[in-house]
PDB file of N, CA and C in Angstrom:
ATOM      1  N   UNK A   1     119.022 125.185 122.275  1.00  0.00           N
ATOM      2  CA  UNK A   1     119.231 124.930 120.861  1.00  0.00           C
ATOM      3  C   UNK A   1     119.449 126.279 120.161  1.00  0.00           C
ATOM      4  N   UNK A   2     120.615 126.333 119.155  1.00  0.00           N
ATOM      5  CA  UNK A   2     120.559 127.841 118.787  1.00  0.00           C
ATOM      6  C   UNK A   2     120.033 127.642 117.591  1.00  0.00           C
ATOM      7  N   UNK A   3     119.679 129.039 117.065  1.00  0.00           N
ATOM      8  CA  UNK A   3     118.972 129.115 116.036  1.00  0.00           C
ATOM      9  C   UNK A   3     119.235 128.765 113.806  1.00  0.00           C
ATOM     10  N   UNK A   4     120.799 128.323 114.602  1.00  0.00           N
ATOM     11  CA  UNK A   4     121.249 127.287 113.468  1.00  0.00           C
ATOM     12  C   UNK A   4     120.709 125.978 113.547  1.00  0.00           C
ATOM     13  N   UNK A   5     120.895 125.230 114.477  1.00  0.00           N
ATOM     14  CA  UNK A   5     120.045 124.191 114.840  1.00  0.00           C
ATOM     15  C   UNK A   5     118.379 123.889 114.766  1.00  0.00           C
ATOM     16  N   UNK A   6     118.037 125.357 115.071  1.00  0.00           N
ATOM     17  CA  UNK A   6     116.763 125.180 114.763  1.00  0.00           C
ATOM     18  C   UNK A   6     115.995 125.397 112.715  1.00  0.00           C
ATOM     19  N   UNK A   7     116.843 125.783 112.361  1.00  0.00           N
ATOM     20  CA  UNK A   7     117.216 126.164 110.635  1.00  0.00           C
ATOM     21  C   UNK A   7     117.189 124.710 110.610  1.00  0.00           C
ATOM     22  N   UNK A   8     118.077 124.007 110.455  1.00  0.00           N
ATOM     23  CA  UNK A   8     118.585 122.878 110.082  1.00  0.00           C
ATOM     24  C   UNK A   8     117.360 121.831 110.227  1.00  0.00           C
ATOM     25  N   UNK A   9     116.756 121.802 111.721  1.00  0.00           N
ATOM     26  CA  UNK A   9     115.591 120.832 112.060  1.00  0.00           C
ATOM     27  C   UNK A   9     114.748 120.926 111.055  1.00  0.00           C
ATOM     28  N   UNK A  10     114.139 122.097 111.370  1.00  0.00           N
ATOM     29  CA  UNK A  10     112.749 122.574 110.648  1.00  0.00           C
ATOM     30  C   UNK A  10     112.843 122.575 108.786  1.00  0.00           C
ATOM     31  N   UNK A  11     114.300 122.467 108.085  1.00  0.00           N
ATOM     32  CA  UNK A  11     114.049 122.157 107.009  1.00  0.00           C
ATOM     33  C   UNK A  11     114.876 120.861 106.619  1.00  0.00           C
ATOM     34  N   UNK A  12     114.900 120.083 107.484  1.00  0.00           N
ATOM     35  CA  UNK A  12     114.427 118.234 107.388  1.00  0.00           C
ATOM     36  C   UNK A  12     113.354 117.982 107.785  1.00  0.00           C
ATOM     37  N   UNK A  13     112.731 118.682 108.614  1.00  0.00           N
ATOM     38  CA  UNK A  13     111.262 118.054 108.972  1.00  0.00           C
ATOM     39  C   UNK A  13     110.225 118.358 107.626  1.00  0.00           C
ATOM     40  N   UNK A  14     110.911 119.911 106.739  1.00  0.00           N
ATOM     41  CA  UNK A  14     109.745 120.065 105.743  1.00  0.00           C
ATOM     42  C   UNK A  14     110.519 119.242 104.587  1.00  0.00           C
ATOM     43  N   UNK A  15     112.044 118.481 104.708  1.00  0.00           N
ATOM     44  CA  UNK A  15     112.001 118.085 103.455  1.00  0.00           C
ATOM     45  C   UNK A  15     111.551 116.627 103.700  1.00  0.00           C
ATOM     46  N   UNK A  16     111.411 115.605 104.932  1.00  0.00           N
ATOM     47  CA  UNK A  16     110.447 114.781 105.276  1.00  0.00           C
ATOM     48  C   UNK A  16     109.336 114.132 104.593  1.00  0.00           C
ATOM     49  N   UNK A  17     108.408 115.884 105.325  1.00  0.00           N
ATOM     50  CA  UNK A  17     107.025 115.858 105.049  1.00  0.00           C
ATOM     51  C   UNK A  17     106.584 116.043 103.163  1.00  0.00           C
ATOM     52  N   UNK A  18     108.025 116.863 102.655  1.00  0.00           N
ATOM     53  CA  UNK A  18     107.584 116.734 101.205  1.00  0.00           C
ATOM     54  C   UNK A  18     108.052 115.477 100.633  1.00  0.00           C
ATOM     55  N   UNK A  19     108.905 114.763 100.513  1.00  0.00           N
ATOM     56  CA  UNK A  19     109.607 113.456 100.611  1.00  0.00           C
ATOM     57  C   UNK A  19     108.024 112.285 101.086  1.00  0.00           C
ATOM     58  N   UNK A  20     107.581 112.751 102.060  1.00  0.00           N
ATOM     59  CA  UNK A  20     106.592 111.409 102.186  1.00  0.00           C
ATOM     60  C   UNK A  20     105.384 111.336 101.515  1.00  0.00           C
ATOM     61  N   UNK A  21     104.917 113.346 101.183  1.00  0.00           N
ATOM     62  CA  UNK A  21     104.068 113.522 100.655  1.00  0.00           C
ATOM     63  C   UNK A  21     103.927 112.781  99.005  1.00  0.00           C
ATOM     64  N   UNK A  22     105.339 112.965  98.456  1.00  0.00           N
ATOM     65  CA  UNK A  22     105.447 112.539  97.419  1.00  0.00           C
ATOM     66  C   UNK A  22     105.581 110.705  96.965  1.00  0.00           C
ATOM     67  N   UNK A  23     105.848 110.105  98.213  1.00  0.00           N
ATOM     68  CA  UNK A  23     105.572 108.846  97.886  1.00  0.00           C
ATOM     69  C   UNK A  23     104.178 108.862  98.379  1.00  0.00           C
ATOM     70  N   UNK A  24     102.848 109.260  98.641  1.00  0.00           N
ATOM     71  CA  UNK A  24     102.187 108.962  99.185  1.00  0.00           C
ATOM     72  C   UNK A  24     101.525 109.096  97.668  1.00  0.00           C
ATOM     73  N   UNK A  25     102.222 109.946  96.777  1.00  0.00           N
ATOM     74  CA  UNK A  25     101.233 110.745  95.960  1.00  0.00           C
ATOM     75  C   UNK A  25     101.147 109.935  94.470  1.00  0.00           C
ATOM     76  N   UNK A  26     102.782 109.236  94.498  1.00  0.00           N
ATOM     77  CA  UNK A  26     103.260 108.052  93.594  1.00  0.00           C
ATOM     78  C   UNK A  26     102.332 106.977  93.975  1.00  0.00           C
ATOM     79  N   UNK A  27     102.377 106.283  95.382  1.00  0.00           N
ATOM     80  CA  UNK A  27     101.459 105.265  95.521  1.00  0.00           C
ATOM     81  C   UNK A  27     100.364 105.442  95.139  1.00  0.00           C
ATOM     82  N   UNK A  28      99.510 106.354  95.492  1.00  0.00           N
ATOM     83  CA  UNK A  28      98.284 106.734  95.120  1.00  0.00           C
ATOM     84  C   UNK A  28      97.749 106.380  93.375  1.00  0.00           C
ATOM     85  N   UNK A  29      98.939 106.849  92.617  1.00  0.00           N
ATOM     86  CA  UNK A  29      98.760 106.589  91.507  1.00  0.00           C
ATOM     87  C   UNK A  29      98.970 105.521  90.958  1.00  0.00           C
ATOM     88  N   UNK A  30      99.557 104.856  91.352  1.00  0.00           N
ATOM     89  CA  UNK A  30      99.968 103.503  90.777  1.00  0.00           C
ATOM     90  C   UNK A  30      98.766 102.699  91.748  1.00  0.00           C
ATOM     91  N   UNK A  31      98.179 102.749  92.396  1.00  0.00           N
ATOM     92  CA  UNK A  31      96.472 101.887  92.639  1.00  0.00           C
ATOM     93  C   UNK A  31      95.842 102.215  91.765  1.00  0.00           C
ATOM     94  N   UNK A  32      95.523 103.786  91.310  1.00  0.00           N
ATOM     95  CA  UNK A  32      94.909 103.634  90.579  1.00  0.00           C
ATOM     96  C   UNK A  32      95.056 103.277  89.326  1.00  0.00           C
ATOM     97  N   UNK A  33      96.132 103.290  88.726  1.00  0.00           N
ATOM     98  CA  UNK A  33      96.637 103.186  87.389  1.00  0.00           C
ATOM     99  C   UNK A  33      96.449 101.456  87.439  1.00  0.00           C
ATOM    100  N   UNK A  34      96.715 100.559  87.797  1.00  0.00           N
ATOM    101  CA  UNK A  34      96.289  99.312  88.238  1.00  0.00           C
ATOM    102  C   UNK A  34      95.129  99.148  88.340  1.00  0.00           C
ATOM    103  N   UNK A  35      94.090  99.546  88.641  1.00  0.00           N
ATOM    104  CA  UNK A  35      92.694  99.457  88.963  1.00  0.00           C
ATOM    105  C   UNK A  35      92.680 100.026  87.416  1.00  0.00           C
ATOM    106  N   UNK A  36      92.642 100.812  86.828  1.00  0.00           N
ATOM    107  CA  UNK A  36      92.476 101.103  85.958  1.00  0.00           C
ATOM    108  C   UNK A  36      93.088 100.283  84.567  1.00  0.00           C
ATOM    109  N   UNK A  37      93.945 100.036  84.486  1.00  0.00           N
ATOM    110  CA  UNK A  37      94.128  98.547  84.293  1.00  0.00           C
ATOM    111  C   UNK A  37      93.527  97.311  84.155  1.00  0.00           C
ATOM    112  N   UNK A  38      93.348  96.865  84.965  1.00  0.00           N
ATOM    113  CA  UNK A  38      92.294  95.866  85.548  1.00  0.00           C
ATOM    114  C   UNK A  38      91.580  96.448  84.857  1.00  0.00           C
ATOM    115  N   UNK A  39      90.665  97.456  84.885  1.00  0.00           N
ATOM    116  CA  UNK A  39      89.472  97.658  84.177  1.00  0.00           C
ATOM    117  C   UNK A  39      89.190  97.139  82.619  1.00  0.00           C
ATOM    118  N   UNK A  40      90.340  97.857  81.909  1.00  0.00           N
ATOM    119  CA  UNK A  40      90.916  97.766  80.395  1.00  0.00           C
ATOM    120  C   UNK A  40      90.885  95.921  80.127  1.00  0.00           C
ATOM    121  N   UNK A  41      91.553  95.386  80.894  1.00  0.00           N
ATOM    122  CA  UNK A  41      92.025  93.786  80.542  1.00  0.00           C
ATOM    123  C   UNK A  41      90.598  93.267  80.832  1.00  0.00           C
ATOM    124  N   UNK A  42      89.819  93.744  81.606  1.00  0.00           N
ATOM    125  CA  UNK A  42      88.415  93.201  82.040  1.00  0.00           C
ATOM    126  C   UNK A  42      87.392  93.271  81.076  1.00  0.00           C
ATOM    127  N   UNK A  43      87.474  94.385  80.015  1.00  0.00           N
ATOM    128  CA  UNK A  43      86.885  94.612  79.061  1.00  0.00           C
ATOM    129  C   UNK A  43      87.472  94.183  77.935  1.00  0.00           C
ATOM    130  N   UNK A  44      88.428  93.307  77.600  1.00  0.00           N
ATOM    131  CA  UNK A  44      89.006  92.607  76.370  1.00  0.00           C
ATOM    132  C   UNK A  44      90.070  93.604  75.820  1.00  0.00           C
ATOM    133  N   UNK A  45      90.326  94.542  76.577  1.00  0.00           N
ATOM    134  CA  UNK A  45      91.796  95.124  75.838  1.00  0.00           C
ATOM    135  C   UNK A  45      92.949  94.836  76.099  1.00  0.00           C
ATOM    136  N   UNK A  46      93.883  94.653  75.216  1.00  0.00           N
ATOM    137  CA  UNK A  46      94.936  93.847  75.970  1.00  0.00           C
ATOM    138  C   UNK A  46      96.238  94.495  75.528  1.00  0.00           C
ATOM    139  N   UNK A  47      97.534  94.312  76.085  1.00  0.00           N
ATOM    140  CA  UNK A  47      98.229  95.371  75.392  1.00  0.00           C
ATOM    141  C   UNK A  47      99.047  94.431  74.449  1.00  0.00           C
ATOM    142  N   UNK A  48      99.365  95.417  73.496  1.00  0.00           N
ATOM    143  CA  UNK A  48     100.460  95.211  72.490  1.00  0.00           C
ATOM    144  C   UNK A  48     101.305  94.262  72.693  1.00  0.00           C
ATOM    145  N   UNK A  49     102.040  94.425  74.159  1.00  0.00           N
ATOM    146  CA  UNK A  49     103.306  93.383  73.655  1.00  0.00           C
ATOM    147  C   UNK A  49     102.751  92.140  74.159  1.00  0.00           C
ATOM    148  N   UNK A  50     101.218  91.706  74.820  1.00  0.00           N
ATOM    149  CA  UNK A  50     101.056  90.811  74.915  1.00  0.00           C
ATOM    150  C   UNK A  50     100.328  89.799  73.711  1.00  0.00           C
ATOM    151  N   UNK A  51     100.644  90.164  72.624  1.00  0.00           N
ATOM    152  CA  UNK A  51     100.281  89.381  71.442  1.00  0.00           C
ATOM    153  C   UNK A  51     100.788  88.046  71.268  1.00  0.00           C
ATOM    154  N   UNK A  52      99.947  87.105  70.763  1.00  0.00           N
ATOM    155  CA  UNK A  52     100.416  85.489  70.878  1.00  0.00           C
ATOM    156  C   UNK A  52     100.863  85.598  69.413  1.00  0.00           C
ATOM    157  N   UNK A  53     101.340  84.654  68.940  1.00  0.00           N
ATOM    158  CA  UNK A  53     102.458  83.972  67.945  1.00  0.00           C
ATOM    159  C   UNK A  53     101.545  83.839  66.251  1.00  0.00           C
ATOM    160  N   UNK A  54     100.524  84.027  66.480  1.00  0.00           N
ATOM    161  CA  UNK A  54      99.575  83.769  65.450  1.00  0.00           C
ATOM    162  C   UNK A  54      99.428  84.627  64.220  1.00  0.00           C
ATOM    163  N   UNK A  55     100.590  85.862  64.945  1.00  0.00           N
ATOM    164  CA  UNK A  55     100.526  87.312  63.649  1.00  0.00           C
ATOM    165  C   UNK A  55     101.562  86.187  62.098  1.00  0.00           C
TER     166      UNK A  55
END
């Protein structure tokens, strides 16, 4: 393998590992942002655009 080839590997493998890191890091947040969530609606807060007809 020459050492163009080896250039080329090694920065798909790190754009990969940053690529997966970053959905790992999106998912992460969106559980919690959901859980957190959940929390809010659990305690009677509710959002804005879910207002019923009664205004």
């Amino acid at each position: 393998m020459s050492a163009h080839a080896l250039y080329v590997t090694a920065a798909y493998l790190v754009s990969a590992f940053v690529l997966a890191g970053l959905i790992g890091w999106i998912l992460a947040d969106q559980r919690a942002r959901l859980r957190e969530l959940a929390k809010l609606e659990a305690a009677g807060t509710r959002r804005r655009s879910d207002r019923t007809a009664t205004n």
